[in-house]
Structure formats: structure tokens, C-alpha cells
Protein backbone atom coordinates (compact mmCIF):
# COMPACT_ATOMS: atom_id res chain seq x y z
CA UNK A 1 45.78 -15.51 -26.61
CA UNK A 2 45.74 -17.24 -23.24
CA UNK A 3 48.74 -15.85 -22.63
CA UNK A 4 47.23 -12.54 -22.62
CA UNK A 5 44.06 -13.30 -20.96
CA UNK A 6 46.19 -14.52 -17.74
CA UNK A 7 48.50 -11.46 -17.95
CA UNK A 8 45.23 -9.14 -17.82
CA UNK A 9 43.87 -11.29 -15.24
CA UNK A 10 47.24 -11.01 -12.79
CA UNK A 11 47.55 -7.51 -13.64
CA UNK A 12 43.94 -7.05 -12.58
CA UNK A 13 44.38 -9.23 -9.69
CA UNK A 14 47.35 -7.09 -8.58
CA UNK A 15 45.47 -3.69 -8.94
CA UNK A 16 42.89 -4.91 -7.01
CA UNK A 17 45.54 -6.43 -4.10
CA UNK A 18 47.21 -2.91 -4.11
CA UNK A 19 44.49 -0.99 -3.71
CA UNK A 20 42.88 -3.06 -0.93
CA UNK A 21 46.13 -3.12 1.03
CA UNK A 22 46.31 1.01 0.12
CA UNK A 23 42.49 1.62 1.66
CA UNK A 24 43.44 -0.72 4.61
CA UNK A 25 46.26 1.42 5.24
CA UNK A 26 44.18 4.74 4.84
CA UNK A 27 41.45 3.20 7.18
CA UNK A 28 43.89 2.48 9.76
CA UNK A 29 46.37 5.84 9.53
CA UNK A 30 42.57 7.59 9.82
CA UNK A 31 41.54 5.12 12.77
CA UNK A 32 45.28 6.02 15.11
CA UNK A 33 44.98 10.14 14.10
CA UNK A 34 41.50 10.04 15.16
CA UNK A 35 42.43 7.66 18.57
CA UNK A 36 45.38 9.90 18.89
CA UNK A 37 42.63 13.51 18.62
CA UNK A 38 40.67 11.92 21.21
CA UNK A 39 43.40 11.37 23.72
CA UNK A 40 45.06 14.58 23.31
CA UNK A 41 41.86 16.30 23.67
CA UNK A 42 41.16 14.63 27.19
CA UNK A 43 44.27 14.92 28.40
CA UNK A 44 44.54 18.56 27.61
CA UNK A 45 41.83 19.46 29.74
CA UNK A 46 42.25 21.36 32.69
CA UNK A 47 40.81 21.44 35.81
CA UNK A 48 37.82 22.46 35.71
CA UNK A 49 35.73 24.51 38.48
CA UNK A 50 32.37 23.77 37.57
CA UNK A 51 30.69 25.82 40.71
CA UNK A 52 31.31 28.20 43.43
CA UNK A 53 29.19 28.87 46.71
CA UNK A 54 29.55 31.96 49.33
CA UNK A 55 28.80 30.90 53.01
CA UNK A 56 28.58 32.39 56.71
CA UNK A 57 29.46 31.45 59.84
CA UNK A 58 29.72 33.30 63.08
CA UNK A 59 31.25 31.42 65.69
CA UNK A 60 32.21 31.47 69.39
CA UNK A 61 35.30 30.97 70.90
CA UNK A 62 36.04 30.11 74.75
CA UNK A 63 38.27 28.75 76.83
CA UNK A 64 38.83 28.94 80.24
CA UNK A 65 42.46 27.53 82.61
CA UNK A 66 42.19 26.20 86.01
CA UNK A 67 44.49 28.84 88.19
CA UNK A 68 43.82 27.65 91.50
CA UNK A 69 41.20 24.98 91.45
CA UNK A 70 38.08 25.41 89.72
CA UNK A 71 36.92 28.11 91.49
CA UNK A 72 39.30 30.53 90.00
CA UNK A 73 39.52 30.69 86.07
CA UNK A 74 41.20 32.65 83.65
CA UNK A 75 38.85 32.95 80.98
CA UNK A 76 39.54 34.28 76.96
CA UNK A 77 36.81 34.22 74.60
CA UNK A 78 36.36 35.70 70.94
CA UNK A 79 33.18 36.15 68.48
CA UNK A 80 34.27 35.23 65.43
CA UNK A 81 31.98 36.11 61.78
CA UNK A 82 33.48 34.36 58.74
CA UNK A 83 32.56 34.60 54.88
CA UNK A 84 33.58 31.74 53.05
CA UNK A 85 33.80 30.87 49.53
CA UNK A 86 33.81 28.01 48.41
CA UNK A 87 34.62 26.08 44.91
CA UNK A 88 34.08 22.74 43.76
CA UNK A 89 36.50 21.56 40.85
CA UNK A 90 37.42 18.44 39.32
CA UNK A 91 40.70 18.09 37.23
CA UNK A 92 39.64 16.38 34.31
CA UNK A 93 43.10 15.89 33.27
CA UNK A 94 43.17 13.05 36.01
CA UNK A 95 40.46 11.01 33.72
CA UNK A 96 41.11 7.21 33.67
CA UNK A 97 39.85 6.34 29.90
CA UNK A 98 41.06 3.06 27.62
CA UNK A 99 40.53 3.37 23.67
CA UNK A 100 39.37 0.29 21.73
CA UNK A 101 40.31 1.37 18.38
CA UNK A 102 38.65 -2.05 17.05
CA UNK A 103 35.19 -1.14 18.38
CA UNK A 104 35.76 2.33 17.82
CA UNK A 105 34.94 3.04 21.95
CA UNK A 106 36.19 5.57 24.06
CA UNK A 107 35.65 3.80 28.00
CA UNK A 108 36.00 6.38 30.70
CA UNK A 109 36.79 3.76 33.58
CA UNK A 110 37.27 6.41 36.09
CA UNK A 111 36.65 10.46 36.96
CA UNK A 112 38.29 11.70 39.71
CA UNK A 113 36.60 13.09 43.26
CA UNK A 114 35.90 16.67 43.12
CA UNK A 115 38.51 18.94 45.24
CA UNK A 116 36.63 21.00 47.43
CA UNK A 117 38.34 24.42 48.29
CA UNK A 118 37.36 26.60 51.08
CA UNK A 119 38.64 30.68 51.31
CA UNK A 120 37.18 32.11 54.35
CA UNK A 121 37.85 35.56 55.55
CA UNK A 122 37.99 35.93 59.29
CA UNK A 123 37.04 38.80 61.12
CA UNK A 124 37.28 38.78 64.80
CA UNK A 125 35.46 40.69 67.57
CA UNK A 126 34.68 41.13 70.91
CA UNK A 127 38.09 39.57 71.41
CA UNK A 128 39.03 39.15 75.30
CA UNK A 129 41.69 37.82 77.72
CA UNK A 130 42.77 37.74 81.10
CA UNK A 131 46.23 38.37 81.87
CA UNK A 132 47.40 34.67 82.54
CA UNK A 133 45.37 33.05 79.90
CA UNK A 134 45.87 35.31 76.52
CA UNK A 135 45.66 34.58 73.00
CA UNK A 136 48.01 32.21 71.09
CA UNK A 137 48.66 31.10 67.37
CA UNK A 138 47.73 28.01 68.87
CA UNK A 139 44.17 29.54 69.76
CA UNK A 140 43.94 30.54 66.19
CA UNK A 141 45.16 27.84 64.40
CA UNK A 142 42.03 25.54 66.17
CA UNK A 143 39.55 28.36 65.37
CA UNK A 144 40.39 27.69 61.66
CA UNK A 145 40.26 24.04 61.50
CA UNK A 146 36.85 24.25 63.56
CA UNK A 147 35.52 26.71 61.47
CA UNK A 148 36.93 24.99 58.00
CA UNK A 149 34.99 21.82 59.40
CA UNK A 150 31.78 23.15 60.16
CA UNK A 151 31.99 25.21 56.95
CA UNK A 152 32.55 21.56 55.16
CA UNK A 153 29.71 20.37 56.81
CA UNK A 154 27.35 23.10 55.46
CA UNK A 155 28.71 22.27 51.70
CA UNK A 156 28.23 18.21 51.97
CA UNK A 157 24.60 19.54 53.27
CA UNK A 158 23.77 21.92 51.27
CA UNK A 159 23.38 21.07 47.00
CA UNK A 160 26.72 22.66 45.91
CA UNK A 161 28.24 19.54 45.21
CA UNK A 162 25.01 18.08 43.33
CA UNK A 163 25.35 21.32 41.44
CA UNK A 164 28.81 20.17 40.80
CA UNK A 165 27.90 16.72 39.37
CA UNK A 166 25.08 17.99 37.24
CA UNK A 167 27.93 20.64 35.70
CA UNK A 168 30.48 17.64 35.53
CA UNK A 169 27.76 15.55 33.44
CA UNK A 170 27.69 18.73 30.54
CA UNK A 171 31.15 18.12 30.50
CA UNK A 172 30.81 14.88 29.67
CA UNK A 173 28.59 15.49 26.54
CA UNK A 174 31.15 17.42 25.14
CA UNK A 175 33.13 14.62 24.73
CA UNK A 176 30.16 12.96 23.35
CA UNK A 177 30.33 15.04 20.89
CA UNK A 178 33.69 14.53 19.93
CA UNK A 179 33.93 11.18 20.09
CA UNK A 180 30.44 10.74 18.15
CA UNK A 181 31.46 13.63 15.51
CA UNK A 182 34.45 11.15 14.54
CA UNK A 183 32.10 7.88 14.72
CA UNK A 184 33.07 6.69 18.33
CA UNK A 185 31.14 5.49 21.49
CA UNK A 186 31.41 6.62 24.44
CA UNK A 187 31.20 4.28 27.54
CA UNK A 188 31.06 5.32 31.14
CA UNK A 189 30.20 3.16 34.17
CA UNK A 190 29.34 0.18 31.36
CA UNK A 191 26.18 2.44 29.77
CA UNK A 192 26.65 4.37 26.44
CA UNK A 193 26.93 8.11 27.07
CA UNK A 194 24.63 9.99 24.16
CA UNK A 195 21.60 12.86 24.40
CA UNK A 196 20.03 12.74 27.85
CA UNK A 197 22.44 10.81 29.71
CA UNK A 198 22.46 11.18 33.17
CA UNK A 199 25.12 8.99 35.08
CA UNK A 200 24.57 9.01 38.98
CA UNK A 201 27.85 10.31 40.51
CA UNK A 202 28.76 9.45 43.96
């Protein structure tokens, strides 16, 4: 009768063992295909152009060459109007995140500077030369990059790129949800990302 007892005993014992071990292993095959959802999910994402501006600029061009002393100049000037648009994106792709599958966190340690892109469309007029002093691809060439930099003035001044960040942040709920559908955290900057988080972006 003892015998028996013991043999029901182990063979309980051993149920119990295998199934433990068998949940343990469903836990944790459930725990890497979820950590494995999240990670394809961020890396997957494109860039992302979260807004778009339209600016003007009208600028003047001179420049004037010494012939003979300063009292004789060859002169070339040009009015230049330029419409300019201009995105802000940020490729999310580039995301620095680590996964603690023990704690069940997702840690975005890093999000990458936005790329600012500027198109402008340059029309020229009242364009003028003298015969020893006329226009060059070199003249051109440094009425771009001035125009391109006071253009990128006007954006760091004007609230295109705090547009930017606030569209950047709605991004980041949506992996909120994601990661809190599946039972995750999500960390950014050390504070918990959930419903009215707003992270200040440099």
C-alpha cells in the first residue's frame, strides 16, 4: 500500500514538474515573440516627415571690381525672389532603444536630430552686368548658400521645428500603445512614456 501511495505521489510530483517547466517555456517563447514584435516594429519605421513650411525671400545681389582704382568700378547686381519649402523629418529607423525582457521595458536611449530640407525655387530679375565684371556659376553658387542660410535662419526662428517635436511626440504614443497593448513600459529620457506625456525635445 505504501508502495502505491509513493508511486502516486512521484507520478504527481512529476506532472506537476512537467507542467511548470512546460508554462515556463510558454511564458518565455511568448516573452522573445513579443520582444522580437517590438523590435521589428521600430525598426521598420521609416522616416518620417512630420511637417512642412513654405517661405519667401527676396534678396539682393551686388558686387562691384576695382578696374582702375576705386574710382572706376565694374558693377553686376541681381534681385533675386525665392519660394522655399521646407520639411522637417526625422528617420525613426535611426532610434537607439535597449529591451529588458526581465522588466518587460522598452528604453528609447536616443532619437535622432531632425533633417531639415530646404527646396527653393529661384527666380531672378533685374539681372545686370558690365562688360568686364559679368555673371559666373561662381556668382550663383554664393547666392544659393546665402539664400539657403538666411532661409535656415527663418525656420530655427520661426515654430516649424516646435511643430516638428510636438508631431514627433504622437509618434511616440504609438509605440505606447504597442508596447502597453503587449504589457510593456516604455522609458524615454528615464520617465515612463503613457497618456499625456510630453518629453521636452531639444
Amino acid at each position: 500500500m505504501k508502495k502505491i501511495i509513493v508511486g502516486i505521489v512521484i507520478a504527481l510530483a512529476g506532472v506537476l514538474v512537467f507542467r511548470s517547466c512546460a508554462e515556463d517555456k510558454k511564458e518565455k517563447s511568448i516573452l522573445e515573440e513579443n520582444s522580437m514584435l517590438i523590435q521589428q516594429q521600430i525598426e521598420n519605421v521609416s522616416k518620417l516627415v512630420v511637417t512642412e513650411g513654405h517661405f519667401a525671400e527676396v534678396y539682393n545681389y551686388k558686387d562691384s571690381q576695382e578696374l582702375f582704382g576705386p574710382l572706376i568700378t565694374a558693377d553686376k547686381k541681381a534681385l533675386v525672389v525665392v519660394n522655399a519649402e521646407v520639411t522637417v523629418a526625422y528617420d525613426l529607423g535611426k532610434i537607439d532603444f535597449e529591451l529588458d525582457e526581465t522588466t518587460k521595458t522598452l528604453h528609447i536611449t536616443r532619437i535622432p536630430e531632425p533633417e531639415i530640407k530646404v527646396h527653393p525655387d529661384f527666380e531672378y530679375y533685374d539681372v545686370s552686368a558690365d562688360y568686364l565684371n559679368q555673371f559666373t556659376a561662381a556668382d550663383y553658387n554664393k547666392i544659393k548658400k546665402n539664400v539657403n542660410a538666411s532661409l535656415l535662419k527663418k525656420v530655427n526662428a520661426s515654430n516649424l521645428k516646435k511643430n516638428a517635436q510636438n508631431r514627433l511626440i504622437s509618434e511616440l504614443h504609438k509605440f505606447y500603445v504597442l508596447t502597453d497593448a503587449m504589457g510593456w513600459t516604455l522609458v524615454y529620457e528615464d520617465e515612463i512614456v503613457a497618456d499625456g506625456f510630453s518629453p521636452i525635445l531639444d
